[in-house]
N, C-alpha and C. Protein backbone atom coordinates (compact mmCIF):
# COMPACT_ATOMS: atom_id res chain seq x y z
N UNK A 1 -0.63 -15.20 -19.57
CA UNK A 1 -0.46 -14.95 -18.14
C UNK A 1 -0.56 -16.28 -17.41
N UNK A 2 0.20 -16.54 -16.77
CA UNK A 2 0.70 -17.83 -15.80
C UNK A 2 0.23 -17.65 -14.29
N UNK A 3 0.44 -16.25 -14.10
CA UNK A 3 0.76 -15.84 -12.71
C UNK A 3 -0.45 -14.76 -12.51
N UNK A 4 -0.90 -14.65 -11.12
CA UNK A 4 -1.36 -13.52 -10.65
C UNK A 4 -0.81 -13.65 -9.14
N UNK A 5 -1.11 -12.47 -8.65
CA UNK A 5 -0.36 -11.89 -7.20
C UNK A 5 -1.51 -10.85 -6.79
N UNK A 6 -1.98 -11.02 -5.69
CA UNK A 6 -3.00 -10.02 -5.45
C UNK A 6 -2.41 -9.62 -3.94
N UNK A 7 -1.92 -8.47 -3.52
CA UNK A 7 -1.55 -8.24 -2.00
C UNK A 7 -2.36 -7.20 -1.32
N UNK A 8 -3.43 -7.53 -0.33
CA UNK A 8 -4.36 -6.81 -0.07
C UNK A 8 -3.82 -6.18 1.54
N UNK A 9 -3.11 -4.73 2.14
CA UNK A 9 -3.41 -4.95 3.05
C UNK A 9 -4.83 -4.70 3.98
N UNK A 10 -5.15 -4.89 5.20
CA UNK A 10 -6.00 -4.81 6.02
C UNK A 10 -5.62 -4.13 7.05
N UNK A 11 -7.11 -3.23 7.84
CA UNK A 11 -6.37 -2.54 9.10
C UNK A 11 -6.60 -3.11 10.10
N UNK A 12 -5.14 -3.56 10.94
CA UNK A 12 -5.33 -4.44 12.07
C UNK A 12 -5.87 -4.10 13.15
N UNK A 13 -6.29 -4.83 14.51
CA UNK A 13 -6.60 -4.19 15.52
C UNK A 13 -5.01 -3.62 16.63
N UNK A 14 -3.89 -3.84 16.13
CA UNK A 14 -2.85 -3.63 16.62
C UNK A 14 -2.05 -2.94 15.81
N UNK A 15 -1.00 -2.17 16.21
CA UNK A 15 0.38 -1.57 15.57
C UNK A 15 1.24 -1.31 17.13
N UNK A 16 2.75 -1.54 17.03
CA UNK A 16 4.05 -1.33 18.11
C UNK A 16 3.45 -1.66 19.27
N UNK A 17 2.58 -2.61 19.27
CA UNK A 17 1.82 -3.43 20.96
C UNK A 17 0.97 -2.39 21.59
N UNK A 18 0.26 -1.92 20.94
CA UNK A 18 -1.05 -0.94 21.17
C UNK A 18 -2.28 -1.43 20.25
N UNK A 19 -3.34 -1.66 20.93
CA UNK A 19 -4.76 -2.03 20.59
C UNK A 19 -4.91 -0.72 19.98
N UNK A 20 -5.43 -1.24 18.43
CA UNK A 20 -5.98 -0.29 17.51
C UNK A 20 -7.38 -0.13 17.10
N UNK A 21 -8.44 0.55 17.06
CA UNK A 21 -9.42 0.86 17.19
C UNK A 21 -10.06 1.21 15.85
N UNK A 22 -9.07 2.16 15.28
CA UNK A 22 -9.51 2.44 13.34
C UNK A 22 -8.10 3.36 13.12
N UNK A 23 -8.59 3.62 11.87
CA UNK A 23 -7.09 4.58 11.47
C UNK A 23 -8.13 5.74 10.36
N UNK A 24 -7.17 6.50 10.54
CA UNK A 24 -7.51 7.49 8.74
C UNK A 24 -6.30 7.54 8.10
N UNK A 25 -6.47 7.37 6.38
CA UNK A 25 -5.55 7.91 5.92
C UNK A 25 -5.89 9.14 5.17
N UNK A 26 -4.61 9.76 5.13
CA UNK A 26 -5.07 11.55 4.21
C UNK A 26 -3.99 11.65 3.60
N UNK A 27 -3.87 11.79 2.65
CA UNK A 27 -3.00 12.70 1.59
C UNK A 27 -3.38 13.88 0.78
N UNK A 28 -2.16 13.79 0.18
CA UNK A 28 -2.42 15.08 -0.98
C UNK A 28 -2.07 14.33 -1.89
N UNK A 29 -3.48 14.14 -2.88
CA UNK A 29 -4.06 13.14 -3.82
C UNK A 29 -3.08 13.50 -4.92
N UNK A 30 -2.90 14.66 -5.75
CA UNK A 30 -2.49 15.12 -6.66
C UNK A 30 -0.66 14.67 -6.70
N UNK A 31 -0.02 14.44 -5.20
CA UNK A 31 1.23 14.16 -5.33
C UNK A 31 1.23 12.80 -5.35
N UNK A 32 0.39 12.27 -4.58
CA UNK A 32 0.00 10.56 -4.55
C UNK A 32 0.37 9.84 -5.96
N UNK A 33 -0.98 10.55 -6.82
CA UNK A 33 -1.01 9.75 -8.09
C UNK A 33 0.39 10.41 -9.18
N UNK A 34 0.93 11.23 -8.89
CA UNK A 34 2.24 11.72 -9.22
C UNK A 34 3.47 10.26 -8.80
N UNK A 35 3.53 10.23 -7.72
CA UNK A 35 4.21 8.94 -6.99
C UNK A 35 4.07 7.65 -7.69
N UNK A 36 2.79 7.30 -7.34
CA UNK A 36 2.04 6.20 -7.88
C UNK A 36 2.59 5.91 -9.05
N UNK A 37 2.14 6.82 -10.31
CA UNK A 37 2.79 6.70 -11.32
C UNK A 37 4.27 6.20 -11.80
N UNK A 38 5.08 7.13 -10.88
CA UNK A 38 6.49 6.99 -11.46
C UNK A 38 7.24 5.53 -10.55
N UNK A 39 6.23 5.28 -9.33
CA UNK A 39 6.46 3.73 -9.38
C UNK A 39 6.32 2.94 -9.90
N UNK A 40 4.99 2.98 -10.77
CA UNK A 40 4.62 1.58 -11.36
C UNK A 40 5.38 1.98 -13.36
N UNK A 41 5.51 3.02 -13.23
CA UNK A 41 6.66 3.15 -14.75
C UNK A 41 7.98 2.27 -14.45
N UNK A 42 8.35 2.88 -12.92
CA UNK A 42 9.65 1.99 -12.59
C UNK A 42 9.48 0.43 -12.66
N UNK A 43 8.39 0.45 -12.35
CA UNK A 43 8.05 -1.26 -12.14
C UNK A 43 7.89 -1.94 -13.18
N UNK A 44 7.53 -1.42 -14.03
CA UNK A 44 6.93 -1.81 -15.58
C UNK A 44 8.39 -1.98 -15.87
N UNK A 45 9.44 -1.12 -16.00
CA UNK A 45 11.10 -0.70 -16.80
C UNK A 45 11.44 -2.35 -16.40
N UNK A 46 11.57 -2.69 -15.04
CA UNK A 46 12.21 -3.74 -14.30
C UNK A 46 11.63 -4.92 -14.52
N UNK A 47 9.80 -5.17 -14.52
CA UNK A 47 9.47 -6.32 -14.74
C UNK A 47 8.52 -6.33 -16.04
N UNK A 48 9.61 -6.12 -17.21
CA UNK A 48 8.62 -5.83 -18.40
C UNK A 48 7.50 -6.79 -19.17
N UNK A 49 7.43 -7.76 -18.54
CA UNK A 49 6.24 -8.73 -18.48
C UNK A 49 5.47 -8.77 -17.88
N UNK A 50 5.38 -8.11 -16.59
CA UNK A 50 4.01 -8.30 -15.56
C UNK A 50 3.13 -6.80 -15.89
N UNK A 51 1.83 -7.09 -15.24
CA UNK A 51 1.02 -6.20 -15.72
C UNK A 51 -0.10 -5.97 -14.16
N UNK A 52 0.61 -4.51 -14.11
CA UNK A 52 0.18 -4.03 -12.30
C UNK A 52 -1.17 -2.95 -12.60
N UNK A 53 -1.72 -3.49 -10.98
CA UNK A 53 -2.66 -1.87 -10.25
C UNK A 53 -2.77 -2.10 -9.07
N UNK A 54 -2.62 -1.14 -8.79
CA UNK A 54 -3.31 -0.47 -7.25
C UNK A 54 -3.56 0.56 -6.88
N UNK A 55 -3.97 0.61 -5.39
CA UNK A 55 -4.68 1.56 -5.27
C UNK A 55 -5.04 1.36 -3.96
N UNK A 56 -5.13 2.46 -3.00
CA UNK A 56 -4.90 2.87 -1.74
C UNK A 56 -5.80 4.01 -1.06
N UNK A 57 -6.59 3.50 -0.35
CA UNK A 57 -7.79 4.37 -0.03
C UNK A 57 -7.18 5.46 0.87
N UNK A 58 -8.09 6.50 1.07
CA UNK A 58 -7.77 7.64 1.80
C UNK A 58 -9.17 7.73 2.29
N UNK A 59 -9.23 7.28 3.28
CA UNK A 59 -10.33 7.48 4.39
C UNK A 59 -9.82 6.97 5.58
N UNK A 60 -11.34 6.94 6.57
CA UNK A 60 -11.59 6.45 7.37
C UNK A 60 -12.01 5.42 7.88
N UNK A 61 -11.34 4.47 8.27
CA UNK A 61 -11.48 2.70 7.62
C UNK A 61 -10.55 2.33 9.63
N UNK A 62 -11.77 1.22 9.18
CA UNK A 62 -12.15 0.20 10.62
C UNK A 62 -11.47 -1.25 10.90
N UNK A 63 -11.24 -1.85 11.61
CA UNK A 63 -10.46 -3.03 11.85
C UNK A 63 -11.09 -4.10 10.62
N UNK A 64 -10.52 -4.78 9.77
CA UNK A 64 -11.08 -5.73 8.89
C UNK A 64 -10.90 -4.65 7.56
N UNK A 65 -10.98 -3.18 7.62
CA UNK A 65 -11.39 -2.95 6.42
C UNK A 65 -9.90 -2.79 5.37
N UNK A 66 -10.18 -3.07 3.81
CA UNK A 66 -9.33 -3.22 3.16
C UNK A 66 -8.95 -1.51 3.11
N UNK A 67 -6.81 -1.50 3.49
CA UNK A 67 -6.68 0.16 3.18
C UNK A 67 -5.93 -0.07 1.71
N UNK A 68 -5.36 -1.00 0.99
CA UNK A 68 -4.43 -1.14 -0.06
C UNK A 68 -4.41 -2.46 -0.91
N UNK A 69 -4.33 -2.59 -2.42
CA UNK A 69 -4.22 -3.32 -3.12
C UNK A 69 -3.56 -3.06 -4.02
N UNK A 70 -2.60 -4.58 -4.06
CA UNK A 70 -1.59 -4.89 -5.37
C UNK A 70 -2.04 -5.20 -5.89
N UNK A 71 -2.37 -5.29 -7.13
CA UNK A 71 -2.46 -7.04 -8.60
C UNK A 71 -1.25 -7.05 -9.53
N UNK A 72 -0.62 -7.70 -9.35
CA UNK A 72 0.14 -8.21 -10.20
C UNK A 72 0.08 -9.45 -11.29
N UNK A 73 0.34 -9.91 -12.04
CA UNK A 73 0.17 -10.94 -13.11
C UNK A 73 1.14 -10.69 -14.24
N UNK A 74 1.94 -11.82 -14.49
CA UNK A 74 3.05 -12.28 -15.21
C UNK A 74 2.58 -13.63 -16.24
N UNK A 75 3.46 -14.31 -16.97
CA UNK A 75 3.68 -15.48 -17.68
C UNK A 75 4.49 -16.27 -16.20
N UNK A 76 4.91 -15.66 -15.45
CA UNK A 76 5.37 -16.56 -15.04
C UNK A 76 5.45 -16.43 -12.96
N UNK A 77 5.23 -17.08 -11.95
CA UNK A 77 5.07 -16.80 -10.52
C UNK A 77 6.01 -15.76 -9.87
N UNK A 78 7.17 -15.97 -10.33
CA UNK A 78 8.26 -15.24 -9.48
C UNK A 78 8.19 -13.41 -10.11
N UNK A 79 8.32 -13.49 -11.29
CA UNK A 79 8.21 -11.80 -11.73
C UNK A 79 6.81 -11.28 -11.28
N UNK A 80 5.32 -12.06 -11.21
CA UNK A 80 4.69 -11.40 -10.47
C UNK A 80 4.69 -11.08 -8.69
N UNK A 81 5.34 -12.11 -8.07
CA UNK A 81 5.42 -12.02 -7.16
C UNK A 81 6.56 -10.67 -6.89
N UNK A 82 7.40 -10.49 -7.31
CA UNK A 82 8.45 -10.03 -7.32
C UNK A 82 7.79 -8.19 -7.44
N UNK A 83 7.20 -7.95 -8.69
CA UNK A 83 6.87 -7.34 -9.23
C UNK A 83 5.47 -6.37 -8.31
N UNK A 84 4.90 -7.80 -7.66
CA UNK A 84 4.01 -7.10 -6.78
C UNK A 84 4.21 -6.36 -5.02
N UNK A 85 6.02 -7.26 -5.23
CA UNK A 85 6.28 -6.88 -3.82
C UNK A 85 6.83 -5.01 -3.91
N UNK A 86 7.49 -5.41 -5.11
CA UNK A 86 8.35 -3.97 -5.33
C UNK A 86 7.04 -2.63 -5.17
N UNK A 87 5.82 -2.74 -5.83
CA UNK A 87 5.00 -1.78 -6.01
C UNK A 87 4.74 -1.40 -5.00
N UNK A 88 4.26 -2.81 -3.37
CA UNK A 88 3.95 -2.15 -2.52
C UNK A 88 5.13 -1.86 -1.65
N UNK A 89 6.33 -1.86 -1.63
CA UNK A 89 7.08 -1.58 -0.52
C UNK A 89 7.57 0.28 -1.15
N UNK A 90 7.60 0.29 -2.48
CA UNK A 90 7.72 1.84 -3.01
C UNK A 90 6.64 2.29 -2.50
N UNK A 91 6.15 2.25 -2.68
CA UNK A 91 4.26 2.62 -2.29
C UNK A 91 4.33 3.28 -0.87
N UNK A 92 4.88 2.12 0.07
CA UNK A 92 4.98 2.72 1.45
C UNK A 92 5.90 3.50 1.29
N UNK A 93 6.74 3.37 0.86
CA UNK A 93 8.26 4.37 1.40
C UNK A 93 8.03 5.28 0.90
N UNK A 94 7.72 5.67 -0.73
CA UNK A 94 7.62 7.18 -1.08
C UNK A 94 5.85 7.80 -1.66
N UNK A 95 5.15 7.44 -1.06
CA UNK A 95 4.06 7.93 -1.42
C UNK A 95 3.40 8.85 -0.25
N UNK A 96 3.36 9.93 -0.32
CA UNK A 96 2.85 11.19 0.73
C UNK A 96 1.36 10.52 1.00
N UNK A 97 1.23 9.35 2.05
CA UNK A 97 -0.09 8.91 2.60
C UNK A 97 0.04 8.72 3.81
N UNK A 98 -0.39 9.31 4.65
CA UNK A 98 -0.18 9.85 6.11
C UNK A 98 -1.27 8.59 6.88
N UNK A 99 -0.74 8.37 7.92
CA UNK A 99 -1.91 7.43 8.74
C UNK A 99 -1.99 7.62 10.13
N UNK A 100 -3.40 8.21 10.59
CA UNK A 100 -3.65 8.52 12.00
C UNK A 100 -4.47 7.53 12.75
N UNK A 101 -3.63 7.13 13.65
CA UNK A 101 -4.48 5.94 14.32
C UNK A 101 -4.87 6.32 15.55
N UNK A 102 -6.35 5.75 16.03
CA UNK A 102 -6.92 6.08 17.10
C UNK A 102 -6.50 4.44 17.79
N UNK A 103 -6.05 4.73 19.39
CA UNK A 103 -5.60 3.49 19.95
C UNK A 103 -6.02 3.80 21.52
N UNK A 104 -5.82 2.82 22.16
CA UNK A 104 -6.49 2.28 23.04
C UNK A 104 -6.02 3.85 23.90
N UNK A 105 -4.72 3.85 23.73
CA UNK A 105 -3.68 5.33 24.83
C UNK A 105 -3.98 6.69 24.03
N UNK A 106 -5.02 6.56 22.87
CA UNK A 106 -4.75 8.15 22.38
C UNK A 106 -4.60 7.49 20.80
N UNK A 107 -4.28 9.06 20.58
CA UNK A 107 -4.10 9.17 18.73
C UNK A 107 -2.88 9.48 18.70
N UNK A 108 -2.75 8.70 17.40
CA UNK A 108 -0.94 9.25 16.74
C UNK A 108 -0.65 9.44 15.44
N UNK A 109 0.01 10.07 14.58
CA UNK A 109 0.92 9.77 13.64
C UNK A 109 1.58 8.86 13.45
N UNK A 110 1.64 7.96 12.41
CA UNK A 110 1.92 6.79 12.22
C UNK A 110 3.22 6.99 10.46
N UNK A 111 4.40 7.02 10.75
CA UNK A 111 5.27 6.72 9.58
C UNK A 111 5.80 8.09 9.01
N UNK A 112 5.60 9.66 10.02
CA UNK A 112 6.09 10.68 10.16
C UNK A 112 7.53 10.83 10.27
N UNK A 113 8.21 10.28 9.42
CA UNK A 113 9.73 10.34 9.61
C UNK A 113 10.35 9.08 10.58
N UNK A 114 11.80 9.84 11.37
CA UNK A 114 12.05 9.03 12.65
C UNK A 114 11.54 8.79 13.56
């Protein structure tokens, strides 16, 4: 191993120019790690040298606190990098993890479709 990639996100005090206060996330765990899975199989097919985890809290989490982590690690910088971007952008797009943010104007749904 040459490479590691660690992509942590954090919950900001902002989202779409609204002061953010905290968020929750909630899912339905059982389809999550269903998801989860058949991303990081996909990921494995594509970058058959790097070697992934993550993992994505479902709570109730405060400005600073960690909601998501990549690790990635390769022989070499670019397939982990590569490798760690793919996990988390699948991650967002098809993983049933809902996020309710409390903000300065109220609460919302956050990534509910259009």
């Amino acid at each position: 191993i040459g490479a590691q990639v660690i992509m942590m996100g954090t919950v900001r005090d902002h989202n779409e120019g609204q002061s953010v206060t905290n968020l929750k996330y909630e899912a339905y765990v059982p389809m999550v790690q269903k998801v989860l899975h058949q991303i990081m199989e996909k990921a494995k097919a594509q970058f058959p040298d790097a070697r992934l985890a993550a993992s994505h809290r479902i709570a109730q989490l405060n400005i600073g606190d960690r909601a998501v982590i990549i690790g990635a690690s390769s022989p070499h910088r670019d397939e982990a990098f590569q490798a760690c971007r793919y996990v988390i952008e699948e991650l967002k797009k098809n993983a049933p993890i809902w996020k309710y943010e409390t903000r300065s104007d109220g609460q919302t749904w956050i990534g509910l479709g259009p």
